[in-house]
PDB file of N, CA and C in Angstrom:
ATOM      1  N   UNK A   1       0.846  -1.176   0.000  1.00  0.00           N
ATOM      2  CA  UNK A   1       0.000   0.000   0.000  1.00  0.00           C
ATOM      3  C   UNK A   1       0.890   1.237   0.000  1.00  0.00           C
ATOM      4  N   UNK A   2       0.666   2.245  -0.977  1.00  0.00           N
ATOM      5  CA  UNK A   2       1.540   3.502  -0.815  1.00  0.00           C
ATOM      6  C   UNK A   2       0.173   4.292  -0.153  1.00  0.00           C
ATOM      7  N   UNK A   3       0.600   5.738   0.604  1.00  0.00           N
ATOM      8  CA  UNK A   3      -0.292   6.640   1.262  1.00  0.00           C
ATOM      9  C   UNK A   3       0.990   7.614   1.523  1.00  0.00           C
ATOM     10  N   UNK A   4       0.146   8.868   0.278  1.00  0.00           N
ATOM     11  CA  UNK A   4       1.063   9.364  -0.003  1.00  0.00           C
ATOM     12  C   UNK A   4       0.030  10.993  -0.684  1.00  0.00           C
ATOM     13  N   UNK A   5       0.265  12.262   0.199  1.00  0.00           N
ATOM     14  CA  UNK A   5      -1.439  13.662  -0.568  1.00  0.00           C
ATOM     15  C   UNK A   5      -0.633  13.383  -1.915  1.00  0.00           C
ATOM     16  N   UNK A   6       0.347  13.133  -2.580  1.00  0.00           N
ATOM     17  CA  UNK A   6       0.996  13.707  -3.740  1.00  0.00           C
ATOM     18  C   UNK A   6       0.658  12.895  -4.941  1.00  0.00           C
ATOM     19  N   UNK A   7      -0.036  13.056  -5.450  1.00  0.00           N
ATOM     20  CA  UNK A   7      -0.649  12.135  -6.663  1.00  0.00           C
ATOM     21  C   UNK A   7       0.700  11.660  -7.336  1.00  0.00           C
ATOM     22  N   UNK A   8       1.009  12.514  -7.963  1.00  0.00           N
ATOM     23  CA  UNK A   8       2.568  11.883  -9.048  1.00  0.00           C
ATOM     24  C   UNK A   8       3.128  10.777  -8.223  1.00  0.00           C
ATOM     25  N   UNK A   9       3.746  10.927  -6.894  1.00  0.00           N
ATOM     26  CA  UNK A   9       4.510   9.871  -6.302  1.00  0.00           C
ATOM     27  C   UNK A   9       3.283   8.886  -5.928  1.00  0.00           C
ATOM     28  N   UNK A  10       2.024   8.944  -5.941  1.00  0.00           N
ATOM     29  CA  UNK A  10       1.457   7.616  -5.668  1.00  0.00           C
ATOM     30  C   UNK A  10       1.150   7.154  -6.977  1.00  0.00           C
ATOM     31  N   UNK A  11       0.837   7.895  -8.004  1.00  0.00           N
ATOM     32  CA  UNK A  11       1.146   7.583  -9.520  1.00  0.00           C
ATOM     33  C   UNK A  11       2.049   6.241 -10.297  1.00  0.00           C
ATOM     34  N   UNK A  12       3.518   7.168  -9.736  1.00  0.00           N
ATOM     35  CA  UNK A  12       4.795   6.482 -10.208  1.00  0.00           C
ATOM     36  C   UNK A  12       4.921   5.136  -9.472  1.00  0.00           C
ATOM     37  N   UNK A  13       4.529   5.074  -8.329  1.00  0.00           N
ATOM     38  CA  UNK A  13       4.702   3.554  -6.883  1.00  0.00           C
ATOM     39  C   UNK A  13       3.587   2.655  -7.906  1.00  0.00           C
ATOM     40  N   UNK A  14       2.203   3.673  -8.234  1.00  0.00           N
ATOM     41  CA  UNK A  14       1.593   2.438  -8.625  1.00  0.00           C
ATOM     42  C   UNK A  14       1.598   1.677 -10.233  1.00  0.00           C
ATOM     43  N   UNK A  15       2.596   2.567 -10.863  1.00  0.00           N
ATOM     44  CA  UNK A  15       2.860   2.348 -12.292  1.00  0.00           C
ATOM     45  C   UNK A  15       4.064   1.152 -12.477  1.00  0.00           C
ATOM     46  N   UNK A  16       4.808   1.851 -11.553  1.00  0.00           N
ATOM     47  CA  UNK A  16       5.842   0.756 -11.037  1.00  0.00           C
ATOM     48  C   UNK A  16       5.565  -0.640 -10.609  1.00  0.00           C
ATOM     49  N   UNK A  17       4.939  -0.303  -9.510  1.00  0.00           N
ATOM     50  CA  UNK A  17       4.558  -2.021  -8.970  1.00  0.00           C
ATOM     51  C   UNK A  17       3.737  -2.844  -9.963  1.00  0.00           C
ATOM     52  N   UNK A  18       3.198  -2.218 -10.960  1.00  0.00           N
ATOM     53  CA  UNK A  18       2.121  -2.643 -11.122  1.00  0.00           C
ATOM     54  C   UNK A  18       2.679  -3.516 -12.444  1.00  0.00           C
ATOM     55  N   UNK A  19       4.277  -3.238 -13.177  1.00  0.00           N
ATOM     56  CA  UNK A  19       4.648  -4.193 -13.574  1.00  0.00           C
ATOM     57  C   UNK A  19       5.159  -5.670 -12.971  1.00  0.00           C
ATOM     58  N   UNK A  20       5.358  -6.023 -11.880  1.00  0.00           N
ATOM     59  CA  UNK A  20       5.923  -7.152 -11.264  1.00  0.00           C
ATOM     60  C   UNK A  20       4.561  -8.074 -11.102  1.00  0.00           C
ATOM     61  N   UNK A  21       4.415  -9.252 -11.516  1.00  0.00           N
ATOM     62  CA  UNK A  21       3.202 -10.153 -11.527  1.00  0.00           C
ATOM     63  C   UNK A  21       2.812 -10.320  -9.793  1.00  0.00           C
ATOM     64  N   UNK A  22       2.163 -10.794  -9.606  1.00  0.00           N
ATOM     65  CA  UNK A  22       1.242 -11.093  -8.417  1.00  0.00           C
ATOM     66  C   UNK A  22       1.572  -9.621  -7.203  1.00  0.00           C
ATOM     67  N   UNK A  23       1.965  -8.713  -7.680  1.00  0.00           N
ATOM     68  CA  UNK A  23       1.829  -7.305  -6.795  1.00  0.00           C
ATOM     69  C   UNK A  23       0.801  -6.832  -6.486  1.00  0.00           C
ATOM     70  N   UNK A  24       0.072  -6.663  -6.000  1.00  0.00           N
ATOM     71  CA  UNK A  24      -1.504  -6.136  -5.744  1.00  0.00           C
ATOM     72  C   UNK A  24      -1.164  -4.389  -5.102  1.00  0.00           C
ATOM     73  N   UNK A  25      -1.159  -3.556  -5.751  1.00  0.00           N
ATOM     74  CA  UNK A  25      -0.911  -2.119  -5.085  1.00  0.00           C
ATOM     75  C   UNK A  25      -2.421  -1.223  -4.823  1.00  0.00           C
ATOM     76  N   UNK A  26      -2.691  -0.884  -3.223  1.00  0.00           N
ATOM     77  CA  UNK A  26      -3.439  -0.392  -3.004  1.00  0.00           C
ATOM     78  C   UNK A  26      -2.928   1.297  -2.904  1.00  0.00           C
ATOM     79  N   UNK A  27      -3.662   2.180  -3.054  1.00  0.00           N
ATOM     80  CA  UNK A  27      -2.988   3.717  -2.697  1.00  0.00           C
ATOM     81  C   UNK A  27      -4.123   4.532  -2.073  1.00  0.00           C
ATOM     82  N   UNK A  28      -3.490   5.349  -1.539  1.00  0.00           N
ATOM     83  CA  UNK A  28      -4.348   6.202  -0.889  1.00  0.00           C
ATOM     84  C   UNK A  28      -3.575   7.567  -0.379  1.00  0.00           C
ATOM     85  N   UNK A  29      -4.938   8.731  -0.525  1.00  0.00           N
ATOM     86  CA  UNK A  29      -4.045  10.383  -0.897  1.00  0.00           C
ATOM     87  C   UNK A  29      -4.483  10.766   0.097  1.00  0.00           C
ATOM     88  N   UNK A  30      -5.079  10.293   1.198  1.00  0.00           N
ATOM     89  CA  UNK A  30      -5.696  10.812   2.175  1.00  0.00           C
ATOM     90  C   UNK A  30      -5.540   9.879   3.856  1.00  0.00           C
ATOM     91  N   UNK A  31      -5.201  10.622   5.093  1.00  0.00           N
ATOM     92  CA  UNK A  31      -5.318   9.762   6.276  1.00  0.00           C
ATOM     93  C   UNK A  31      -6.227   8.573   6.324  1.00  0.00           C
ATOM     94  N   UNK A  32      -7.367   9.565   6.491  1.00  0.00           N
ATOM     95  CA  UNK A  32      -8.700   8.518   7.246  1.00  0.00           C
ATOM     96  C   UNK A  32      -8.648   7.658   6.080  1.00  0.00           C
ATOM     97  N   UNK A  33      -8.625   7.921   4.679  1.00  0.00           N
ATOM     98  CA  UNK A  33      -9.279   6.871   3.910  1.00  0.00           C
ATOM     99  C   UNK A  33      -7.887   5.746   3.977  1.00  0.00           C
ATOM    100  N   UNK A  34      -6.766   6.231   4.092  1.00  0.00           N
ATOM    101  CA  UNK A  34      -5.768   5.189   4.170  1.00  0.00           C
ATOM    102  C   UNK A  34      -5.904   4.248   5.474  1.00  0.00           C
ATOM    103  N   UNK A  35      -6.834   4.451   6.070  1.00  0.00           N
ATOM    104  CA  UNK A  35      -6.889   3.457   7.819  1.00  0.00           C
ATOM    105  C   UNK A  35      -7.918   2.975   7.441  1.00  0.00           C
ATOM    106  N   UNK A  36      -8.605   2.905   6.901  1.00  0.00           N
ATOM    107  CA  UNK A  36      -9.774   2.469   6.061  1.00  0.00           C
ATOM    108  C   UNK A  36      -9.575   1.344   5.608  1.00  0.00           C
ATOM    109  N   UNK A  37      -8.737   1.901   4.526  1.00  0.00           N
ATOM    110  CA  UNK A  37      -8.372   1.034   3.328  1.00  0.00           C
ATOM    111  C   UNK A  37      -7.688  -0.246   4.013  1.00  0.00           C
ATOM    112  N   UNK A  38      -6.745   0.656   4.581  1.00  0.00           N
ATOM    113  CA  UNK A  38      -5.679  -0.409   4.842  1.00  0.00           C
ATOM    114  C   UNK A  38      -5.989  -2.019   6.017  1.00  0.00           C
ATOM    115  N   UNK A  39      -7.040  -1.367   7.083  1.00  0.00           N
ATOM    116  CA  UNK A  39      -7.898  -2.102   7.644  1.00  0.00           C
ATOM    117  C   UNK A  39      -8.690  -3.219   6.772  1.00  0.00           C
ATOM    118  N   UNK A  40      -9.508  -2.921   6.193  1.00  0.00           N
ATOM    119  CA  UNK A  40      -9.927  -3.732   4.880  1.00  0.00           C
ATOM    120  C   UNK A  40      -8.620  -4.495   3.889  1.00  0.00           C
ATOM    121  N   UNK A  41      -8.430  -4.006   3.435  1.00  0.00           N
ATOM    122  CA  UNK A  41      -6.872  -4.731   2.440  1.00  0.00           C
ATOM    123  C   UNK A  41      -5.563  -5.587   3.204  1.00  0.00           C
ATOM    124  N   UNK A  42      -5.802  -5.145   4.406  1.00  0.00           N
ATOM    125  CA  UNK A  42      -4.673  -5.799   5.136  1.00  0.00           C
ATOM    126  C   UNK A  42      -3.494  -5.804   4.143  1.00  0.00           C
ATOM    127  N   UNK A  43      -2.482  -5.201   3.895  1.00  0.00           N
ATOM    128  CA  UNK A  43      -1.238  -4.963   3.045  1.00  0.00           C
ATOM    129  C   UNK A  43      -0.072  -5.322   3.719  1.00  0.00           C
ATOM    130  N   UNK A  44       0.380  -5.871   3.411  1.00  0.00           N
ATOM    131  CA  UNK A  44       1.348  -6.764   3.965  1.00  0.00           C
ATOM    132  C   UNK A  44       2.559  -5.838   3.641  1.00  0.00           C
ATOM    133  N   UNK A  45       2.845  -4.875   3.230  1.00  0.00           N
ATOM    134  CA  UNK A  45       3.676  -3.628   3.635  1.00  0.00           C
ATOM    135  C   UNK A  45       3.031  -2.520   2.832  1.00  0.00           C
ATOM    136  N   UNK A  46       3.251  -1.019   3.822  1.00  0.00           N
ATOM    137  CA  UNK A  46       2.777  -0.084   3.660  1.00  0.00           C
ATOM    138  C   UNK A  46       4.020   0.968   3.353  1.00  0.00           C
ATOM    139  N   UNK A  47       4.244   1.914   2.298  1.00  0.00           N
ATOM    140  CA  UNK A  47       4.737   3.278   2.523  1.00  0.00           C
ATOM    141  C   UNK A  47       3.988   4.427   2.316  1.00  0.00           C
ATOM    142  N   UNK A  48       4.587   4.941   3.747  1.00  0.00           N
ATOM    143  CA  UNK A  48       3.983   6.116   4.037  1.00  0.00           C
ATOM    144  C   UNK A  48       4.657   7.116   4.371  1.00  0.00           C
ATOM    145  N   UNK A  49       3.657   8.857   3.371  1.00  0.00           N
ATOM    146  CA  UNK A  49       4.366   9.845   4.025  1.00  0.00           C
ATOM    147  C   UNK A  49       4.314  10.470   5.003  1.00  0.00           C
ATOM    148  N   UNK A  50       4.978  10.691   5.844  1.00  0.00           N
ATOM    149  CA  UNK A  50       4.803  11.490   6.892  1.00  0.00           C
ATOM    150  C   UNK A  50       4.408  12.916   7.495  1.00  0.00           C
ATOM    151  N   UNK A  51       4.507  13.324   6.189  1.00  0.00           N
ATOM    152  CA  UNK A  51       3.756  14.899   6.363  1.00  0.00           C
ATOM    153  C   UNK A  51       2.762  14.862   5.288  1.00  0.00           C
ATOM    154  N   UNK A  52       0.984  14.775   5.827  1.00  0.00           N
ATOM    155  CA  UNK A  52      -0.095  14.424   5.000  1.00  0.00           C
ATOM    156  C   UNK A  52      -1.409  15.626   5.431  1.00  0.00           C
ATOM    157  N   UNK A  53      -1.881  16.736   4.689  1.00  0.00           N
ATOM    158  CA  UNK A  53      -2.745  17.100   5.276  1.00  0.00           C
ATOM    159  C   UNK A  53      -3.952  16.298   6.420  1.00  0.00           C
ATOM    160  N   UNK A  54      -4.129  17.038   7.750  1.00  0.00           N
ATOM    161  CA  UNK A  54      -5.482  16.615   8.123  1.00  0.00           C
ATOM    162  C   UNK A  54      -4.564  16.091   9.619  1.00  0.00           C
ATOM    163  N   UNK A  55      -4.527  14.876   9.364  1.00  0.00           N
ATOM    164  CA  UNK A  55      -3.757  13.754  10.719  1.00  0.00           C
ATOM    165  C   UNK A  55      -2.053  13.412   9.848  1.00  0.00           C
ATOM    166  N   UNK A  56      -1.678  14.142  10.733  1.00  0.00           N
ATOM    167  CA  UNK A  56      -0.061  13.523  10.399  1.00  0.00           C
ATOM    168  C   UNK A  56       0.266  12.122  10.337  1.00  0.00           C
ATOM    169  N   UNK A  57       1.752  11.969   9.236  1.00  0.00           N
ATOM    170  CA  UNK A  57       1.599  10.396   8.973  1.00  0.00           C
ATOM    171  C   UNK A  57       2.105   9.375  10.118  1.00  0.00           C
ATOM    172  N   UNK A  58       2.970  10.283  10.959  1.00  0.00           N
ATOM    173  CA  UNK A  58       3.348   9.998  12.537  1.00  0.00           C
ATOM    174  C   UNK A  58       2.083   9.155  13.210  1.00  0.00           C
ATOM    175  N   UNK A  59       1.217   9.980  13.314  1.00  0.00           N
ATOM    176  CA  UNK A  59       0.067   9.495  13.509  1.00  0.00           C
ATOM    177  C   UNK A  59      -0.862   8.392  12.808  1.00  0.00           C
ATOM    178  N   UNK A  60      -0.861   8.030  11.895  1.00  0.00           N
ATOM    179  CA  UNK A  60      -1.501   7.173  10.870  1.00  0.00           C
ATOM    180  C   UNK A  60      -0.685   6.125  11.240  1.00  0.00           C
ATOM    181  N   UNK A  61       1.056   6.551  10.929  1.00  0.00           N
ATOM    182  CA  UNK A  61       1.399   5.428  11.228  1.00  0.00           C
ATOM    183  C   UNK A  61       1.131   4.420  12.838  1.00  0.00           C
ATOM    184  N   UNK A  62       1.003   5.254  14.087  1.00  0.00           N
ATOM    185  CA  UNK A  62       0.776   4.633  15.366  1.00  0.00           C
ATOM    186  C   UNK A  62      -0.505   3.893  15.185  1.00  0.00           C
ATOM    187  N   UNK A  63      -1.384   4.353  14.247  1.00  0.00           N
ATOM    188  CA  UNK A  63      -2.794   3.564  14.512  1.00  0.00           C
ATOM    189  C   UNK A  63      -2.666   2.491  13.603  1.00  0.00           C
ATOM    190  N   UNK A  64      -2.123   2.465  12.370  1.00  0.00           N
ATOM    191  CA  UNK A  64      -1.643   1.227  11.577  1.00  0.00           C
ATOM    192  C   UNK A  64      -1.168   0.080  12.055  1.00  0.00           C
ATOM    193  N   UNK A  65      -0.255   0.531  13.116  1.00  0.00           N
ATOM    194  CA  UNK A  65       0.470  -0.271  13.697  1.00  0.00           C
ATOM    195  C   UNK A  65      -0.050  -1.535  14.575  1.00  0.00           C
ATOM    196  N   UNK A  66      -0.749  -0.367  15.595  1.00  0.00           N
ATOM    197  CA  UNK A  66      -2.597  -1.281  16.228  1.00  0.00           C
ATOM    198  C   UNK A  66      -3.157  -1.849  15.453  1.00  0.00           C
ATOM    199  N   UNK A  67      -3.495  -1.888  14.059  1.00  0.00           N
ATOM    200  CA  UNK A  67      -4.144  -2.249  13.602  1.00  0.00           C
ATOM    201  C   UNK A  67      -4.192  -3.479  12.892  1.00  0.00           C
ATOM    202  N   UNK A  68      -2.656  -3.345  12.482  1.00  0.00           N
ATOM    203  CA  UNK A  68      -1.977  -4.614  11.162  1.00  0.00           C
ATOM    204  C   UNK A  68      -0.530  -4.330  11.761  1.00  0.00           C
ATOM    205  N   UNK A  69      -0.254  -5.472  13.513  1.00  0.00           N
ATOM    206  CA  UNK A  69       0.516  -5.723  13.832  1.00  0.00           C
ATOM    207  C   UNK A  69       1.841  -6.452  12.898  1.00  0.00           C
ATOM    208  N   UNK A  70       1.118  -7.003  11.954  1.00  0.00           N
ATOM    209  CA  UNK A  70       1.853  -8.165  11.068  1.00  0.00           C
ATOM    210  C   UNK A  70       3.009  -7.155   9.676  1.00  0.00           C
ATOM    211  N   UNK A  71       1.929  -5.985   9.621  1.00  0.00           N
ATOM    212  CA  UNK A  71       2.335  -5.231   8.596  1.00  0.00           C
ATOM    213  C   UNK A  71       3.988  -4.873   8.387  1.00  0.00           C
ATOM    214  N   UNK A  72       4.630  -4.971   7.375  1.00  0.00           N
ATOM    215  CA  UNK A  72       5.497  -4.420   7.670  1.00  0.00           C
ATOM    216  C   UNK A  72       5.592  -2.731   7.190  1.00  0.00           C
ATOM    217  N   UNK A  73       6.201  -1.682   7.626  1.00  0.00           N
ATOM    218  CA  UNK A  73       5.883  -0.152   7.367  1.00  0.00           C
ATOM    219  C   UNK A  73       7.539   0.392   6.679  1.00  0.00           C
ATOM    220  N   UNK A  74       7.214   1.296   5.993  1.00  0.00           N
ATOM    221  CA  UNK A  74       8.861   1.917   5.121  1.00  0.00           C
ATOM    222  C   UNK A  74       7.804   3.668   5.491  1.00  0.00           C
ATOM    223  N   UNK A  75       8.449   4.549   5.713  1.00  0.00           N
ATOM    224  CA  UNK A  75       7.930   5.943   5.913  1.00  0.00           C
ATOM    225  C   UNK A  75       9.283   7.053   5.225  1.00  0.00           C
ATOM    226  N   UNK A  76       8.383   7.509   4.389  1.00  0.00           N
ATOM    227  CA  UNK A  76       9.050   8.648   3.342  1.00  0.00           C
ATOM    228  C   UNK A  76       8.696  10.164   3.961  1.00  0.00           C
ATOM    229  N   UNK A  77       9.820  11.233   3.515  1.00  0.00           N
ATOM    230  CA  UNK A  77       9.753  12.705   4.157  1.00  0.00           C
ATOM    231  C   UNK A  77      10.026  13.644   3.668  1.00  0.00           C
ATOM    232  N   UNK A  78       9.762  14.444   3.178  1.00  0.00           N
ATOM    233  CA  UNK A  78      10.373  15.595   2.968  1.00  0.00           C
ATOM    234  C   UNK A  78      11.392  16.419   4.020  1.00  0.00           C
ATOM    235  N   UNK A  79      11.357  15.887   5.247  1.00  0.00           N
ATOM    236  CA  UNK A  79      12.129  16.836   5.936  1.00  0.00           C
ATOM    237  C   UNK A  79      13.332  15.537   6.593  1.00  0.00           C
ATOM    238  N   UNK A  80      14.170  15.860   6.354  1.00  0.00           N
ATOM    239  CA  UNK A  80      15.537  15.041   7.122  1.00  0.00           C
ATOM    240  C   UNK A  80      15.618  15.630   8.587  1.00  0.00           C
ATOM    241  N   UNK A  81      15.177  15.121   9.746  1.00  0.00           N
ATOM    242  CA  UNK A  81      14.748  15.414  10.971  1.00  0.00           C
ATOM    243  C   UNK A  81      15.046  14.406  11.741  1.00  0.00           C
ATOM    244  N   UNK A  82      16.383  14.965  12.423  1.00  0.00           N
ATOM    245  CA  UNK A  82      16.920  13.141  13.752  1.00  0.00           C
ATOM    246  C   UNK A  82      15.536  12.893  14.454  1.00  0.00           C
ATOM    247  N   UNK A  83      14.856  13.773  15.155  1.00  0.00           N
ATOM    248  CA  UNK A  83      13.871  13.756  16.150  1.00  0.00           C
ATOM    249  C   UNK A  83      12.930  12.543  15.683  1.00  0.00           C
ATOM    250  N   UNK A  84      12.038  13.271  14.569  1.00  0.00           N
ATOM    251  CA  UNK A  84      11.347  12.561  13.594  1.00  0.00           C
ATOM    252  C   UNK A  84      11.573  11.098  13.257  1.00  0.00           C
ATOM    253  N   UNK A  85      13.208  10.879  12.799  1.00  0.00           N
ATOM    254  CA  UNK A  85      13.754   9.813  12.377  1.00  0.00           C
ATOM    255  C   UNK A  85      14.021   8.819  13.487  1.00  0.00           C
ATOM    256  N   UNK A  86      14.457   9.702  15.332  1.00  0.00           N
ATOM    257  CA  UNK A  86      13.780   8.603  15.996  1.00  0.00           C
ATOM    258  C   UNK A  86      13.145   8.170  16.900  1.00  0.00           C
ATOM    259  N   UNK A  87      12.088   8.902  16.357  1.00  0.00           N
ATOM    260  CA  UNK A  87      10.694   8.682  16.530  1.00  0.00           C
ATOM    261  C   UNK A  87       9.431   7.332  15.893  1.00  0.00           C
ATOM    262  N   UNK A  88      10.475   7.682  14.323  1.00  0.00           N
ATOM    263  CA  UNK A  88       9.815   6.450  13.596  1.00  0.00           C
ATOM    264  C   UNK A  88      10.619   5.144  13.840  1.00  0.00           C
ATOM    265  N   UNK A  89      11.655   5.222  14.046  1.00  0.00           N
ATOM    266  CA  UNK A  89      13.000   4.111  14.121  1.00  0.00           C
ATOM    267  C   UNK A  89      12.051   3.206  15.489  1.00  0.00           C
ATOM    268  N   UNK A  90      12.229   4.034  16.626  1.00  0.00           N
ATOM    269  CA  UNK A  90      11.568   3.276  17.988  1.00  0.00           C
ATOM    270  C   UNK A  90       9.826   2.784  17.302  1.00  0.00           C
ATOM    271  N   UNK A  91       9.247   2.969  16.544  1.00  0.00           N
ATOM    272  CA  UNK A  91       8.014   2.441  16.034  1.00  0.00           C
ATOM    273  C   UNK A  91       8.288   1.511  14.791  1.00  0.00           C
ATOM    274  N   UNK A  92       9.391   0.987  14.937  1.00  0.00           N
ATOM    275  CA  UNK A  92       9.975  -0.543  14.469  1.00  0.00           C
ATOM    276  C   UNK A  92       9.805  -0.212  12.486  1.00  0.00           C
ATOM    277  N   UNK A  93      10.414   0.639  12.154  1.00  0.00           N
ATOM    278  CA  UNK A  93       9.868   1.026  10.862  1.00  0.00           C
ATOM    279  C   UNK A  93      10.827   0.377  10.021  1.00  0.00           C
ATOM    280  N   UNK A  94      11.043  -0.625   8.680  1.00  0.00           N
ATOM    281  CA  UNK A  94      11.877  -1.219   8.053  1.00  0.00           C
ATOM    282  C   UNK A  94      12.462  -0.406   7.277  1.00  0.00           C
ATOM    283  N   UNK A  95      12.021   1.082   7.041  1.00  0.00           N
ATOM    284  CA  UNK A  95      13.078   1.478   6.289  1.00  0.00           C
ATOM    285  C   UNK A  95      12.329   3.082   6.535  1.00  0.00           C
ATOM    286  N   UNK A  96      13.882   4.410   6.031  1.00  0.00           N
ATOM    287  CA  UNK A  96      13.368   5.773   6.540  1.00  0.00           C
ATOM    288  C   UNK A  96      13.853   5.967   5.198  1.00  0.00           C
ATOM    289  N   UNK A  97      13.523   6.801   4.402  1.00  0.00           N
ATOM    290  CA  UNK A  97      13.713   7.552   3.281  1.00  0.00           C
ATOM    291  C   UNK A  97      13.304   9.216   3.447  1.00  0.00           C
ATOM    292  N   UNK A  98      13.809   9.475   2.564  1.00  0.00           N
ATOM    293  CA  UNK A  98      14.046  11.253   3.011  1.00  0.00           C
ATOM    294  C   UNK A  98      13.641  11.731   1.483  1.00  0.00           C
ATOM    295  N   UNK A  99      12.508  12.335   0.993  1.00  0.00           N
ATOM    296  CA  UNK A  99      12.526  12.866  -0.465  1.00  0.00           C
ATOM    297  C   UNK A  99      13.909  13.841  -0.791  1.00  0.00           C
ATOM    298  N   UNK A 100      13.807  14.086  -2.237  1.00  0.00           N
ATOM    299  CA  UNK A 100      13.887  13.032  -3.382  1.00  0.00           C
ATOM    300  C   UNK A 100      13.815  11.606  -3.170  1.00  0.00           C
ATOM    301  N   UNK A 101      13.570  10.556  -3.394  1.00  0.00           N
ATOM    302  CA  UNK A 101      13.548   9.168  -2.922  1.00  0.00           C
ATOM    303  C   UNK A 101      14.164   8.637  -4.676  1.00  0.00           C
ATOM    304  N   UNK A 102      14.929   7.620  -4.124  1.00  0.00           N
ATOM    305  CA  UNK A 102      15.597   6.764  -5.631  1.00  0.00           C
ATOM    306  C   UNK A 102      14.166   5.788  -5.746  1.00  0.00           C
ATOM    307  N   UNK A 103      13.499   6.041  -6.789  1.00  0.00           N
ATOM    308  CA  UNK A 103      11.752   5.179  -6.900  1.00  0.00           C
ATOM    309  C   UNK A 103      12.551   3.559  -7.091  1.00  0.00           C
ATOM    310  N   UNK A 104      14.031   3.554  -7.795  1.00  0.00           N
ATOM    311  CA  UNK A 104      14.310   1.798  -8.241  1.00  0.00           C
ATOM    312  C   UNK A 104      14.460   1.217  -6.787  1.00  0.00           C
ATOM    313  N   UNK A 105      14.909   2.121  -5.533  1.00  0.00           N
ATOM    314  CA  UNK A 105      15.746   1.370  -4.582  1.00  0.00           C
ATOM    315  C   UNK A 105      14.891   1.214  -3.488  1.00  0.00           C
ATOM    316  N   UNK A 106      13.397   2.168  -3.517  1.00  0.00           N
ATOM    317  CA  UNK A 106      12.224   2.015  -2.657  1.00  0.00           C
ATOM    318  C   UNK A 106      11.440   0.920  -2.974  1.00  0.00           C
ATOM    319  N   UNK A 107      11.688   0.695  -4.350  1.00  0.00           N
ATOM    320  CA  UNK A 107      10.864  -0.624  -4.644  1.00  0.00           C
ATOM    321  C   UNK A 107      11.201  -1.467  -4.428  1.00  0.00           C
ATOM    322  N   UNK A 108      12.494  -1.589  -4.523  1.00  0.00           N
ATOM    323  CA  UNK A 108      13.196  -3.437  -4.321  1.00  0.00           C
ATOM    324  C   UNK A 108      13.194  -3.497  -3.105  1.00  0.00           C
ATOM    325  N   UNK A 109      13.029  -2.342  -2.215  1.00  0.00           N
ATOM    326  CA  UNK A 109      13.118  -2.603  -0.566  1.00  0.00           C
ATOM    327  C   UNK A 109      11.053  -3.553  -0.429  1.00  0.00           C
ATOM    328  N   UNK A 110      10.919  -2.787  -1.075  1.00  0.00           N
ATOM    329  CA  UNK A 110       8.983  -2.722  -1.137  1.00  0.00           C
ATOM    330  C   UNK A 110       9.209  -4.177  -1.419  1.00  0.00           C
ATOM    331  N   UNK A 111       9.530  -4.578  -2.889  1.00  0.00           N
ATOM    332  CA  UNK A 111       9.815  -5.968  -3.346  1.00  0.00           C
ATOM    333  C   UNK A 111      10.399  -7.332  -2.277  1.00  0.00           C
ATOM    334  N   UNK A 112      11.008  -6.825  -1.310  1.00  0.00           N
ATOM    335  CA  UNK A 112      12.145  -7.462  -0.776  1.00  0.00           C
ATOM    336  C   UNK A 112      10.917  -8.144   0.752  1.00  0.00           C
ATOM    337  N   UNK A 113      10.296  -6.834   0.947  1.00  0.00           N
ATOM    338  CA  UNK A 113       9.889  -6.972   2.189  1.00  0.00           C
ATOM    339  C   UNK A 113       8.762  -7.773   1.910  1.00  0.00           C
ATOM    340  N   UNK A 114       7.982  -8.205   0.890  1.00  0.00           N
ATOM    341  CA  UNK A 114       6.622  -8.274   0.451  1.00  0.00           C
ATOM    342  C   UNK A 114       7.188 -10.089   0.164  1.00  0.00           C
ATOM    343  N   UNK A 115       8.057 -10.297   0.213  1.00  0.00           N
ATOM    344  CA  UNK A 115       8.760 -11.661   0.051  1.00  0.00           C
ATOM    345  C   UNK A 115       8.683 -12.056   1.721  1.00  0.00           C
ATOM    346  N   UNK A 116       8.562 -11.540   2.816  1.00  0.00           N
ATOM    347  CA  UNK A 116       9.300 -12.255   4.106  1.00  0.00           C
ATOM    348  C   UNK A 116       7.664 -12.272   4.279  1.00  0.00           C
TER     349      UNK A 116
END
């Protein structure tokens, strides 16, 4: 599942994934509808951004977490922030990316994790 306000980057995640066979990519541009979704879809890994109008992704991510213990989570940023970074680190996150993001090296992590 990408959850991500920025259409282009949930665009490109889902244009991308969407070549590799048995990938199932859910997306979502919005909080609430991404706890929604993701509740329903159960996604067996999620990236998410962390700065999202409405409920921060800080936040989305703590209730995800409750939600789809099993999940594994990767969280993307625009802001390079130790605090932030460990903040998400102690909320067991498999991977921190900082925008610009390399889209080949987020995926094979995406790819990699969606295998365990």
């Amino acid at each position: 599942m990408i959850i991500d306000d920025e259409q282009d980057i949930v665009r490109a995640f889902e244009q991308t994934l969407s070549l590799y066979p048995g990938t199932e990519v859910v997306v979502s541009t919005e909080a609430e509808e991404a706890l929604k979704k993701a509740a329903d879809e159960k996604p067996g890994v999620i990236l998410l951004d962390l700065r999202m109008p409405g409920m921060n992704g800080l936040e989305v991510l703590k209730r995800l977490k409750k939600i789809l213990p099993e999940t594994r989570f990767m969280v993307m940023t625009g802001l390079d922030n130790d605090h932030i970074r460990q903040q998400v680190e102690t909320l067991g996150v498999a991977a921190y990316y900082v925008k610009p993001i390399d889209l080949e090296a987020v995926i094979n992590k995406i790819l990699s994790l969606a295998k365990r």
